[in-house]
C-alpha atoms as a PDB file:
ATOM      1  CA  UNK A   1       2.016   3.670   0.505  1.00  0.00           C
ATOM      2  CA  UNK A   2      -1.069   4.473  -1.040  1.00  0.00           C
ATOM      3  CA  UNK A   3      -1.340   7.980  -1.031  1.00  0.00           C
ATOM      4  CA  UNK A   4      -1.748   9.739  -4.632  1.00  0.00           C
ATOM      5  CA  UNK A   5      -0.895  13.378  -5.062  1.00  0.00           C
ATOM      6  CA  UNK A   6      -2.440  16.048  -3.729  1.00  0.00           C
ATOM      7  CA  UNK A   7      -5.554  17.322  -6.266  1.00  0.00           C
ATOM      8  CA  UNK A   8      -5.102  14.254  -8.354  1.00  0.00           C
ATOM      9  CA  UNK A   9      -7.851  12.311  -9.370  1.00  0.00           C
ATOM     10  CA  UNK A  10      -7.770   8.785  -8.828  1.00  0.00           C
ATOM     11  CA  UNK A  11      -7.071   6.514 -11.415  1.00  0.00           C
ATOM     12  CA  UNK A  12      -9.384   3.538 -12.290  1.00  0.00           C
ATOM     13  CA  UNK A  13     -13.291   2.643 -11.528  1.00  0.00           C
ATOM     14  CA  UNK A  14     -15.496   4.652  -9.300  1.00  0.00           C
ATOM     15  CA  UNK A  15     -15.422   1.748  -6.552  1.00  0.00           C
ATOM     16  CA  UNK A  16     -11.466   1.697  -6.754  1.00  0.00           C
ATOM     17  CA  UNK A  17     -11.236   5.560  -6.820  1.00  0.00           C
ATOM     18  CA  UNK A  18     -13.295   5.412  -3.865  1.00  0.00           C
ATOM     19  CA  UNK A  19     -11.102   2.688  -2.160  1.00  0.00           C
ATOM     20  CA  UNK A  20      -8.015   5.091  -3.063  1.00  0.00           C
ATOM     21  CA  UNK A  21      -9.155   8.360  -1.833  1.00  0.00           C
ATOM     22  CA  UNK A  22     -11.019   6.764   1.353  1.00  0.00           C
ATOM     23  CA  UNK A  23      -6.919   6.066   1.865  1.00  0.00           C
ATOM     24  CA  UNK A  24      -5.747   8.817   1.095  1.00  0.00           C
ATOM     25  CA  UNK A  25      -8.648  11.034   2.921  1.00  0.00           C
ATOM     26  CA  UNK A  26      -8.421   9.158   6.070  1.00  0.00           C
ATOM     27  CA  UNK A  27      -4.253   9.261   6.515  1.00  0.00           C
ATOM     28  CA  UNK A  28      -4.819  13.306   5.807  1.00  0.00           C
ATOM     29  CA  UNK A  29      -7.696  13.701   8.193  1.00  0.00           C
ATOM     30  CA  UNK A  30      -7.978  10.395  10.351  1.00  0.00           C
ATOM     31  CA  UNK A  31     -11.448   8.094   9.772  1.00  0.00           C
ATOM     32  CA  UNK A  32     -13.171  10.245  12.811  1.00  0.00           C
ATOM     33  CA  UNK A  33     -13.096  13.478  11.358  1.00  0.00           C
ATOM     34  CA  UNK A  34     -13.755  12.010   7.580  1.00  0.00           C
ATOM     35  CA  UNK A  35     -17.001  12.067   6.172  1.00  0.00           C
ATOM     36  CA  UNK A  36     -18.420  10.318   3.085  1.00  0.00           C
ATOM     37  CA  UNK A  37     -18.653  13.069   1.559  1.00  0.00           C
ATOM     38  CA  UNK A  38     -15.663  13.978   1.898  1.00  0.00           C
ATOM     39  CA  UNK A  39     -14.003  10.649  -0.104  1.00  0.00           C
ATOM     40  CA  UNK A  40     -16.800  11.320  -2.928  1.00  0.00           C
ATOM     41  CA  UNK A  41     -15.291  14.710  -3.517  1.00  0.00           C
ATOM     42  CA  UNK A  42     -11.444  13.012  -3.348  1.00  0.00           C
ATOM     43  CA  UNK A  43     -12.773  10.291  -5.747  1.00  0.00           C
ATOM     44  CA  UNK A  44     -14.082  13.035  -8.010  1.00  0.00           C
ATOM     45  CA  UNK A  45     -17.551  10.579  -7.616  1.00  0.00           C
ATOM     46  CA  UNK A  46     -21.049  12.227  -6.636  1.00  0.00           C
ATOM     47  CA  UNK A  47     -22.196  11.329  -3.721  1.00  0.00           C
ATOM     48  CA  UNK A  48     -25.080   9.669  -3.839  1.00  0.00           C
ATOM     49  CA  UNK A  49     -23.374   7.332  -6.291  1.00  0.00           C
ATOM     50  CA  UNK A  50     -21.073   6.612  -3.456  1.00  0.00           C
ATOM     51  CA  UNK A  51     -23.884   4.497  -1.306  1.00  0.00           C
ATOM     52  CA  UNK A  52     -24.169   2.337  -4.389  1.00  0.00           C
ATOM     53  CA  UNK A  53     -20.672   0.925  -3.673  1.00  0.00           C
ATOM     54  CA  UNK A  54     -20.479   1.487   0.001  1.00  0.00           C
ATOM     55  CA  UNK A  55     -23.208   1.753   2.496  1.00  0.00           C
ATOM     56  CA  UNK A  56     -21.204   2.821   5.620  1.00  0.00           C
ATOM     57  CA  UNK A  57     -18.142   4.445   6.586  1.00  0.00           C
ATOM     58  CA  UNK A  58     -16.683   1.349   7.974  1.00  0.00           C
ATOM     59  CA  UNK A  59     -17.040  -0.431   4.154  1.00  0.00           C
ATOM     60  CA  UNK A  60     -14.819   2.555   2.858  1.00  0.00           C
ATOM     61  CA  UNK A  61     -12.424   1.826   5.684  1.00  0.00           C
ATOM     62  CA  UNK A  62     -12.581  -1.750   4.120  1.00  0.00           C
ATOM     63  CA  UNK A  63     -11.694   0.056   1.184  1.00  0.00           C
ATOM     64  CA  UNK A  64      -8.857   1.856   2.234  1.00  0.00           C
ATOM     65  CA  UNK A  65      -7.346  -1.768   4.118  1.00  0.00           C
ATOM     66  CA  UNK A  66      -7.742  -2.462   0.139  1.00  0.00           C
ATOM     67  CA  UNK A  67      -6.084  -0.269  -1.517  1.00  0.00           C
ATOM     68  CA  UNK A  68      -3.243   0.149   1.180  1.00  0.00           C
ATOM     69  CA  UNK A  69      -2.927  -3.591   0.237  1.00  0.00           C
ATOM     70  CA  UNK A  70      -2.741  -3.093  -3.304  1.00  0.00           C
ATOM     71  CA  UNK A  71      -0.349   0.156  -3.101  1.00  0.00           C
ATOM     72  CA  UNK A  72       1.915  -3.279  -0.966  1.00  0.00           C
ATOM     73  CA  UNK A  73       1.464  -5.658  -4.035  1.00  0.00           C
ATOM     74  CA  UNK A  74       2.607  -3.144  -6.592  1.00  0.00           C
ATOM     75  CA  UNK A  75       5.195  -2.379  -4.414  1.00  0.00           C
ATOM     76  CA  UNK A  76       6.752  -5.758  -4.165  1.00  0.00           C
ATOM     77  CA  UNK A  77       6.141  -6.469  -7.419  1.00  0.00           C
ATOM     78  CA  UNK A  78       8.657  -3.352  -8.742  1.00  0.00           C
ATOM     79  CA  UNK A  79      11.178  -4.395  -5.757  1.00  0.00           C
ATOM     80  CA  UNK A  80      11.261  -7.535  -6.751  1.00  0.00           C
ATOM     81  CA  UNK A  81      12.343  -6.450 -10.236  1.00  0.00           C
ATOM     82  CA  UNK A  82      15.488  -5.734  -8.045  1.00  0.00           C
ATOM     83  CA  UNK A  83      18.329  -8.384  -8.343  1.00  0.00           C
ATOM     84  CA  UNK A  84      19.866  -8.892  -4.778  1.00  0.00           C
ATOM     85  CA  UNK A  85      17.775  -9.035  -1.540  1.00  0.00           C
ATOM     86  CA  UNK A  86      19.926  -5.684  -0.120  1.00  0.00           C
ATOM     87  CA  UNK A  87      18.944  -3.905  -2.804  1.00  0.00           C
ATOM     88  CA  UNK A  88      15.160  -4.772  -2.555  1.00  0.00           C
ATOM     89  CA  UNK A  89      15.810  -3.771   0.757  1.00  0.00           C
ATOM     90  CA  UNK A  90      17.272  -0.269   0.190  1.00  0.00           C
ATOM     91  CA  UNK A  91      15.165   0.291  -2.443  1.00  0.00           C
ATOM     92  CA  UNK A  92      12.384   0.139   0.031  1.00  0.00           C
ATOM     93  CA  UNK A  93      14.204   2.333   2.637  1.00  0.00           C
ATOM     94  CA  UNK A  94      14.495   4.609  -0.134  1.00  0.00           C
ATOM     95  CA  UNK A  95      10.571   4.881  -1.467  1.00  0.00           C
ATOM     96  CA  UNK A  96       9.472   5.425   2.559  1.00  0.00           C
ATOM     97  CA  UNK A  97      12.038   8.499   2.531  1.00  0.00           C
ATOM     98  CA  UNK A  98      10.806   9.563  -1.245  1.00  0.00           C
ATOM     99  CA  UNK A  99       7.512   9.979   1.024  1.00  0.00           C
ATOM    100  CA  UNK A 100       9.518  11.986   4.062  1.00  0.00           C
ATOM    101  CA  UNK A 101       7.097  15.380   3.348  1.00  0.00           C
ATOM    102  CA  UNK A 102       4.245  13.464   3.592  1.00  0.00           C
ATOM    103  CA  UNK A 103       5.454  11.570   6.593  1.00  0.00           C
ATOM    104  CA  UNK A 104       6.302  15.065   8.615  1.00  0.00           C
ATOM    105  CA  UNK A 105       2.427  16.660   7.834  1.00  0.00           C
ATOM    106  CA  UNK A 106       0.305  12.877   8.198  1.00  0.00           C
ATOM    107  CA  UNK A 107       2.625   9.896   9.365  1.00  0.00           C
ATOM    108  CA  UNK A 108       2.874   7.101   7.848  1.00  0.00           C
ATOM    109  CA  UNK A 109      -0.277   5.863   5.907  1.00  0.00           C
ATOM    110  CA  UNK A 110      -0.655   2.068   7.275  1.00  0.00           C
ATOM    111  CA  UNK A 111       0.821   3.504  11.101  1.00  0.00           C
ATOM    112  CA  UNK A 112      -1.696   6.015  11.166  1.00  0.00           C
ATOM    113  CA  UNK A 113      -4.669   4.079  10.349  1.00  0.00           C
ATOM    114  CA  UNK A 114      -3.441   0.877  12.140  1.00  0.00           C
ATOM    115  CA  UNK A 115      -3.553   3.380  15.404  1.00  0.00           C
ATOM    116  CA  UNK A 116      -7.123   4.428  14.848  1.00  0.00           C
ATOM    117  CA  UNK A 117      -7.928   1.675  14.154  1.00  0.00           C
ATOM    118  CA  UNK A 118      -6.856  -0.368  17.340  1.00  0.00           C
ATOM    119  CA  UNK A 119      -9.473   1.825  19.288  1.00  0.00           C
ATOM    120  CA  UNK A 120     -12.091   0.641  17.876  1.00  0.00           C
ATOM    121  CA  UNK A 121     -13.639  -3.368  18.337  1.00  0.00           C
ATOM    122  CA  UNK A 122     -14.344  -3.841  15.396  1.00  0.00           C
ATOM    123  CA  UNK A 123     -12.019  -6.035  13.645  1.00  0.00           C
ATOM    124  CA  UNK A 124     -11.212  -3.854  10.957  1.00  0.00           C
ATOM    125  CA  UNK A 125      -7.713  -3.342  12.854  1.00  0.00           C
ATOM    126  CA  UNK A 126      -6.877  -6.928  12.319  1.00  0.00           C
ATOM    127  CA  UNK A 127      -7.394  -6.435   8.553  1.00  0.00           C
ATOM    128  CA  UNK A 128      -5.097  -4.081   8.334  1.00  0.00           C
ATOM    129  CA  UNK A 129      -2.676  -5.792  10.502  1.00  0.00           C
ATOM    130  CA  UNK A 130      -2.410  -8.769   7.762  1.00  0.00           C
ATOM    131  CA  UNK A 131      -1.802  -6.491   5.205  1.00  0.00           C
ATOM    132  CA  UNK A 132       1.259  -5.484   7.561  1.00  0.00           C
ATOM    133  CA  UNK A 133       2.355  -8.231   8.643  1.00  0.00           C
ATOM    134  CA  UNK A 134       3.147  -9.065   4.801  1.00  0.00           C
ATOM    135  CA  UNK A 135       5.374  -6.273   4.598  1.00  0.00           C
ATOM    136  CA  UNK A 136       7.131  -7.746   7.668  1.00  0.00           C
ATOM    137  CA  UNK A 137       7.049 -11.067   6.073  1.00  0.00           C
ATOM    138  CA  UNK A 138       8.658  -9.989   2.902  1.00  0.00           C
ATOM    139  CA  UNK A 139      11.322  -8.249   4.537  1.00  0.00           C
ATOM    140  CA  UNK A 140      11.795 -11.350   6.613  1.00  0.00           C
ATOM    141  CA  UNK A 141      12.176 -13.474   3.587  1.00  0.00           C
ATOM    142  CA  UNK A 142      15.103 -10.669   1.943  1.00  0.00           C
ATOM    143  CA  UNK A 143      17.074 -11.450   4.872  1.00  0.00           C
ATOM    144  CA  UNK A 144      16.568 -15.062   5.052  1.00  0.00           C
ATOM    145  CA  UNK A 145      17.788 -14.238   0.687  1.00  0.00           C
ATOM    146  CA  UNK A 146      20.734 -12.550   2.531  1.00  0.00           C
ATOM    147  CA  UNK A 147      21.735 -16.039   4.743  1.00  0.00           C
ATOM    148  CA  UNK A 148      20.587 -14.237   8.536  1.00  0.00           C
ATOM    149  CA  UNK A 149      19.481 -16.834  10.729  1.00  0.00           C
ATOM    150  CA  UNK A 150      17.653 -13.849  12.567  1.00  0.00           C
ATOM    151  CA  UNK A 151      15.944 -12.432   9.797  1.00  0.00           C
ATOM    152  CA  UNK A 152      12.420 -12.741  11.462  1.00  0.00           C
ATOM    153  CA  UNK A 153      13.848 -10.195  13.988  1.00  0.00           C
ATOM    154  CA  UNK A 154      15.460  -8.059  11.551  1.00  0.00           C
ATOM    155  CA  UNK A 155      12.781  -7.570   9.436  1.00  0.00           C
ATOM    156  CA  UNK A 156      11.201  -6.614  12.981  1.00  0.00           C
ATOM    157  CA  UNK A 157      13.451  -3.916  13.753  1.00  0.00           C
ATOM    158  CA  UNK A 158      13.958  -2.873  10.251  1.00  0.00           C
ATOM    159  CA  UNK A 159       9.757  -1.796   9.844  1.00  0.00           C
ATOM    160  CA  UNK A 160       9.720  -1.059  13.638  1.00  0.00           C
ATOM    161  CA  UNK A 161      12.246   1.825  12.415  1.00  0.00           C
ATOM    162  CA  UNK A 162      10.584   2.888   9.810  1.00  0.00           C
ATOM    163  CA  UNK A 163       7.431   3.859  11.600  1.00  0.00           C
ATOM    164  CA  UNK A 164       9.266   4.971  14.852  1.00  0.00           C
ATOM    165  CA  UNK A 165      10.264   7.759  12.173  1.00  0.00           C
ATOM    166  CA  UNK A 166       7.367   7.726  10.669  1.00  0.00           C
ATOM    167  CA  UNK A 167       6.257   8.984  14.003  1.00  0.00           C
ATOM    168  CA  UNK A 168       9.178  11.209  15.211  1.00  0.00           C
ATOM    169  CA  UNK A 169       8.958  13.003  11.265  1.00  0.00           C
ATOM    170  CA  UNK A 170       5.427  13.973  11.718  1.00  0.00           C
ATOM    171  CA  UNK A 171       5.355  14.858  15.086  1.00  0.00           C
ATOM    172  CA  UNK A 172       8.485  17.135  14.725  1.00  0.00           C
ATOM    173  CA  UNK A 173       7.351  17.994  11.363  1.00  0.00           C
ATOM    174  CA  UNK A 174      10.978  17.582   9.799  1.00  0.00           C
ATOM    175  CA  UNK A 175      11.483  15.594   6.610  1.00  0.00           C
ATOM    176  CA  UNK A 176      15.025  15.508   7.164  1.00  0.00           C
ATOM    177  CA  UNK A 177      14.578  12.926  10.195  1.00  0.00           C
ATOM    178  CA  UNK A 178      13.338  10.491   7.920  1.00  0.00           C
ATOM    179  CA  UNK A 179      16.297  11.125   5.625  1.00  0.00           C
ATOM    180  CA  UNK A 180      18.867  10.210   7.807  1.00  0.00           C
ATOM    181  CA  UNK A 181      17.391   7.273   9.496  1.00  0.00           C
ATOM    182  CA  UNK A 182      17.184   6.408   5.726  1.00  0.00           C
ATOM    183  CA  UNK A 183      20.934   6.854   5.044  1.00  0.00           C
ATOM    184  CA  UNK A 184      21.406   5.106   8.438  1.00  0.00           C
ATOM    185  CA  UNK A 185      19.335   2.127   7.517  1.00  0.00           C
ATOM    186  CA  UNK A 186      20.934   1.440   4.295  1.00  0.00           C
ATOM    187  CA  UNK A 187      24.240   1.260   5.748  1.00  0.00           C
ATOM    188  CA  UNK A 188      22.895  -0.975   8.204  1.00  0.00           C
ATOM    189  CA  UNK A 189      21.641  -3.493   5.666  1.00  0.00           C
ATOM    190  CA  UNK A 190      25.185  -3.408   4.056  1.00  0.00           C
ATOM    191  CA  UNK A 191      26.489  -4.143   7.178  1.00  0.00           C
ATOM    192  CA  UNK A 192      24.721  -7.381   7.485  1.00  0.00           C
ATOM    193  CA  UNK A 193      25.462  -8.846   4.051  1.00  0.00           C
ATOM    194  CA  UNK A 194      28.155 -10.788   4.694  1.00  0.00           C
END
């Protein structure tokens, strides 16, 4: 959701830069193994100018909560553009396997961090868990669009899918998983529009 290509430079101020590559740097290398230095060099931002925005590592991991909520705004925002609720719906399906090659080297970006995050006691993982549990809500609210009195649990299965691929892609390291649970979920969500 929030990664931004490979090499680029992030767009914006040096304290959303930051945010974006502390994302991006921690769903590539996981938030043990990253250092600050590390999302200074991603931000294109020298170092010592990073301790002016954050002090510690767990403040960029703030960051990254952030911008992965951010990358979800935008996103609903442009489905929403979208006229009927299945093809918000598919449209999503479709952006998660636009992202399949990233998926099979990293997993997904919120899964990955959400997982590293539950380790720790911190309560950083419950941040990240409402930014979530919007995604799941806005789903739920497409189906409820669509007339299904279980739309709570659809919504449910319908991200539960997306990151059990998420998971199977990357740990199999083939895009092409993600592609046809992709093909298989959008005939799914025509199948419930009655």
């Amino acid at each position: 959701m929030t990664n931004s290509a490979a090499g680029e430079r992030p767009k914006g101020g040096k304290r959303e830069r930051l945010g974006t590559a502390a994302a991006r740097v921690f769903h590539e290398q996981g938030v043990e193994k990253t250092t600050i230095a590390h999302i200074a060099t991603a931000a294109d931002v020298p170092l010592g100018n990073v301790y002016y925005y954050f002090k510690t590592k767990d403040q960029l991991v703030q960051a990254a909560i952030g911008a992965h909520d951010q990358a979800l705004n935008a996103l609903i925002e442009q489905l929403e553009q979208l006229s009927t609720p299945q093809d918000r719906l598919k449209a999503l399906i479709g952006g998660w396997v636009d992202e399949r090659e990233t998926a099979a080297r990293f997993g997904c970006p919120s899964g990955t961090l959400a997982a590293e995050l539950d380790k720790r006691a911190d309560g950083l993982d419950r941040e990240l868990a409402d930014v979530m549990r919007r995604l799941v809500d806005w789903a739920e609210a497409q189906f409820e669009a669509m007339g299904r009195v279980d739309a709570k649990e659809l919504a449910v299965a319908l991200i539960a899918a997306y990151q059990g691929i998420s998971l199977l892609t990357n740990t199999f390291r083939e895009p092409e998983l993600m592609e046809r649970e992709g093909e298989r979920l959008a005939r799914w969500i025509d199948s419930l529009h009655t």
